[in-house]
C-alpha atoms as a PDB file:
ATOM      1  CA  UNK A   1       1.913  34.081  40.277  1.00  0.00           C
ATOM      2  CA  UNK A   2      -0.558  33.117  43.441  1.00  0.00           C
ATOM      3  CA  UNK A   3      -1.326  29.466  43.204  1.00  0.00           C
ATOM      4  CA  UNK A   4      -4.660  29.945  44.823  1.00  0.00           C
ATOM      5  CA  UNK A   5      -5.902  32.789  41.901  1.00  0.00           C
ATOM      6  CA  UNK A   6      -7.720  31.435  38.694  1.00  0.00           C
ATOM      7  CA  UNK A   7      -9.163  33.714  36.055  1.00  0.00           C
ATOM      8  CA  UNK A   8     -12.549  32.402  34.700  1.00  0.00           C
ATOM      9  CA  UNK A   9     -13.497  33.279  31.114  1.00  0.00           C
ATOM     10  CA  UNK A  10     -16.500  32.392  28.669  1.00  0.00           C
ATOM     11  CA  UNK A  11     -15.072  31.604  25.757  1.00  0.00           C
ATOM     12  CA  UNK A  12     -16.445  31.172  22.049  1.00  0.00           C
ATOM     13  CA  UNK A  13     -14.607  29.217  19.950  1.00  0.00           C
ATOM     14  CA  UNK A  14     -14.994  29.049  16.470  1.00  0.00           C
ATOM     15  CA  UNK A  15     -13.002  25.831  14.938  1.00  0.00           C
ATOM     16  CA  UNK A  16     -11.742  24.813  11.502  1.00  0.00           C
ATOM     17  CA  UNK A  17      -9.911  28.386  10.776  1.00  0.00           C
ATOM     18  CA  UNK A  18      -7.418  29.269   8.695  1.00  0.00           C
ATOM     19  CA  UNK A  19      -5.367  29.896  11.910  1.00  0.00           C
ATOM     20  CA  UNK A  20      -5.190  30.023  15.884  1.00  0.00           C
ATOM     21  CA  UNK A  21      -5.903  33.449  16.561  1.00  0.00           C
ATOM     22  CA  UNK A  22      -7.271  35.022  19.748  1.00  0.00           C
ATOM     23  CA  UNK A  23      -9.560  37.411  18.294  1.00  0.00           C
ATOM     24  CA  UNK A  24     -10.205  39.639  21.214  1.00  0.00           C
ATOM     25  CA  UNK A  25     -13.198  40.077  23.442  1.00  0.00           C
ATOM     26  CA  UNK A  26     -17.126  41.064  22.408  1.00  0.00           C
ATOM     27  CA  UNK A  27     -19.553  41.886  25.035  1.00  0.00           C
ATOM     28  CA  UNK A  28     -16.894  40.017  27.940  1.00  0.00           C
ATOM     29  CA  UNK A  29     -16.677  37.080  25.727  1.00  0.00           C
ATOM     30  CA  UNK A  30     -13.814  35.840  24.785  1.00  0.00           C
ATOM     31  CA  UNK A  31     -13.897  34.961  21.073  1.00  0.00           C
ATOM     32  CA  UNK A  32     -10.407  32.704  19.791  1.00  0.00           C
ATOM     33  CA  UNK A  33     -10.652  31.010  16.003  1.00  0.00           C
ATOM     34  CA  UNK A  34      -8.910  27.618  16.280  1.00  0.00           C
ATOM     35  CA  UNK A  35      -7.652  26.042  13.408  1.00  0.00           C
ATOM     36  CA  UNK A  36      -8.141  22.181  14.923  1.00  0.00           C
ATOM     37  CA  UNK A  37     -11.536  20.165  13.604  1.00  0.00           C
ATOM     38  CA  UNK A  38     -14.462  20.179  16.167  1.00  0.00           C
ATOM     39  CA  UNK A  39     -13.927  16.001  16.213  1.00  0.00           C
ATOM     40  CA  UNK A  40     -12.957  13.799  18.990  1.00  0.00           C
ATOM     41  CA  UNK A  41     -11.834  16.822  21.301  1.00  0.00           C
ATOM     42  CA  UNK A  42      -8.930  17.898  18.602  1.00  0.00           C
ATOM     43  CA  UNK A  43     -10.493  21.629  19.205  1.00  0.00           C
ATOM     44  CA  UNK A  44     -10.563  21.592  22.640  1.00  0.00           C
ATOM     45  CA  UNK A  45      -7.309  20.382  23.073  1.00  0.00           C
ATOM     46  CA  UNK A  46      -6.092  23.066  20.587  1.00  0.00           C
ATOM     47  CA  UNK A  47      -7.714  25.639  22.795  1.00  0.00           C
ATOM     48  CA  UNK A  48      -5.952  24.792  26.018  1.00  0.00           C
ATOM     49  CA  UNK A  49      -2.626  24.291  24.217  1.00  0.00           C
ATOM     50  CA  UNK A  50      -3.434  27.519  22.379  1.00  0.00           C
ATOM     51  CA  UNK A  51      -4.427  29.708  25.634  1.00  0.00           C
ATOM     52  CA  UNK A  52      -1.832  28.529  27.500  1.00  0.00           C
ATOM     53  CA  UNK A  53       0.629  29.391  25.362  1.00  0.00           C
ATOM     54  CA  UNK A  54      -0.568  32.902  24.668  1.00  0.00           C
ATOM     55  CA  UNK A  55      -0.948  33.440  28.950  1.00  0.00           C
ATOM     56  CA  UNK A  56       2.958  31.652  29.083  1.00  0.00           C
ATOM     57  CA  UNK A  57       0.856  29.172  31.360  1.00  0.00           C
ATOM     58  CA  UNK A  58       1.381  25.020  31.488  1.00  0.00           C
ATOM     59  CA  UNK A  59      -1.312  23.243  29.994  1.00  0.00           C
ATOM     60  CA  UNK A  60      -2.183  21.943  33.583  1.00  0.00           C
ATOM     61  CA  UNK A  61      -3.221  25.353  34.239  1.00  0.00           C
ATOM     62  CA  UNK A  62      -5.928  25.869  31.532  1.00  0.00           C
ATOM     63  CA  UNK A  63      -9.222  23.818  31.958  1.00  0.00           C
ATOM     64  CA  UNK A  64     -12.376  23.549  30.274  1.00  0.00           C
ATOM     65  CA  UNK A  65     -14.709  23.685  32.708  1.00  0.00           C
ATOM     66  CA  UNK A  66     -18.362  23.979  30.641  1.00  0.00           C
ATOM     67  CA  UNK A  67     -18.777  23.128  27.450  1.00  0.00           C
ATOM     68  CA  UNK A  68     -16.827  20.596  26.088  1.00  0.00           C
ATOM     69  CA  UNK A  69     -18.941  19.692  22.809  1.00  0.00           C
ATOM     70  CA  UNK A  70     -20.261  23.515  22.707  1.00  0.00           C
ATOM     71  CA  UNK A  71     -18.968  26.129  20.810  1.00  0.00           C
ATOM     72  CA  UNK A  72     -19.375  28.404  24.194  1.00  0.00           C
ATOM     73  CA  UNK A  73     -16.964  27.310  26.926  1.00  0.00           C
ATOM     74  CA  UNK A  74     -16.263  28.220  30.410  1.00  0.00           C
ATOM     75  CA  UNK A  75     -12.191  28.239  31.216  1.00  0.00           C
ATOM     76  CA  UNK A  76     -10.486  28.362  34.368  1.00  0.00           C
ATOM     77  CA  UNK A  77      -6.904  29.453  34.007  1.00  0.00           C
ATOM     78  CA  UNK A  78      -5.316  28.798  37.810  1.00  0.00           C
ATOM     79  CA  UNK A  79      -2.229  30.993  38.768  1.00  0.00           C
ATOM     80  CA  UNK A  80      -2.970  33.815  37.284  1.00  0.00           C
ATOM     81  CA  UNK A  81      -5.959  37.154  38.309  1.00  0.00           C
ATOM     82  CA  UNK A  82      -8.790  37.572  36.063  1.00  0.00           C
ATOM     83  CA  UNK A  83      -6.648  41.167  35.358  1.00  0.00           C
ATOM     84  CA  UNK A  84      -3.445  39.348  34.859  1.00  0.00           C
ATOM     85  CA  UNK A  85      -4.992  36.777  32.428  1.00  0.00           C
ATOM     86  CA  UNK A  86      -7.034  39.523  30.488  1.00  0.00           C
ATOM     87  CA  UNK A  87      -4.419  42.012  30.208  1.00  0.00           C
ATOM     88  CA  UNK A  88      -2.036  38.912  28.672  1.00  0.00           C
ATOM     89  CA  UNK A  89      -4.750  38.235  26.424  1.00  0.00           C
ATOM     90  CA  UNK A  90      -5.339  41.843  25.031  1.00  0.00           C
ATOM     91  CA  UNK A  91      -1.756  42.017  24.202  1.00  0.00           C
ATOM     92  CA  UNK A  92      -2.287  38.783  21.800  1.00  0.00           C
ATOM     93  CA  UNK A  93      -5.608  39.738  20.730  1.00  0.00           C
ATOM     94  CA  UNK A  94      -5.932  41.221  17.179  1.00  0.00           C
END
């Protein structure tokens, strides 16, 4: 892992599911159901805990960089290639 590499993904998040599921990607966005209410940043802070578990990242790592009370977000995940990041995803997606 190169400290200096961050993957960049937009994100759309759909809160209140049943379940945290990465749901895979749609025209290069990354769609991920979260099961946390869109109140108070509860979802957001289910989607970094959420992503950085499914990339074996620390939370440190994953940041919301646009977005924070939209349903469309911009991430930054540092340490890891936009390849390495997407390939870890597509094995959890589904």
């Amino acid at each position: 892992m190169a400290e200096n590499e961050q993957a960049r993904f937009i994100v759309r998040v759909t809160p209140n599911a049943r379940r945290n599921q990465l749901v895979g990607f749609k025209e290069g966005v990354l769609r991920i159901r979260i099961s946390a209410p869109p109140v108070e940043g509860k979802a957001n802070g289910a989607v970094v805990k959420f992503l950085s578990s499914q990339l074996g990242v620390s939370k440190s790592r994953v940041s919301i960089e646009k977005g924070l009370t939209s349903k469309t977000k911009t991430i930054i995940i540092r340490g890891l290639s936009r390849s390495q990041a997407m390939r870890l995803l597509e094995t959890h997606s589904g």
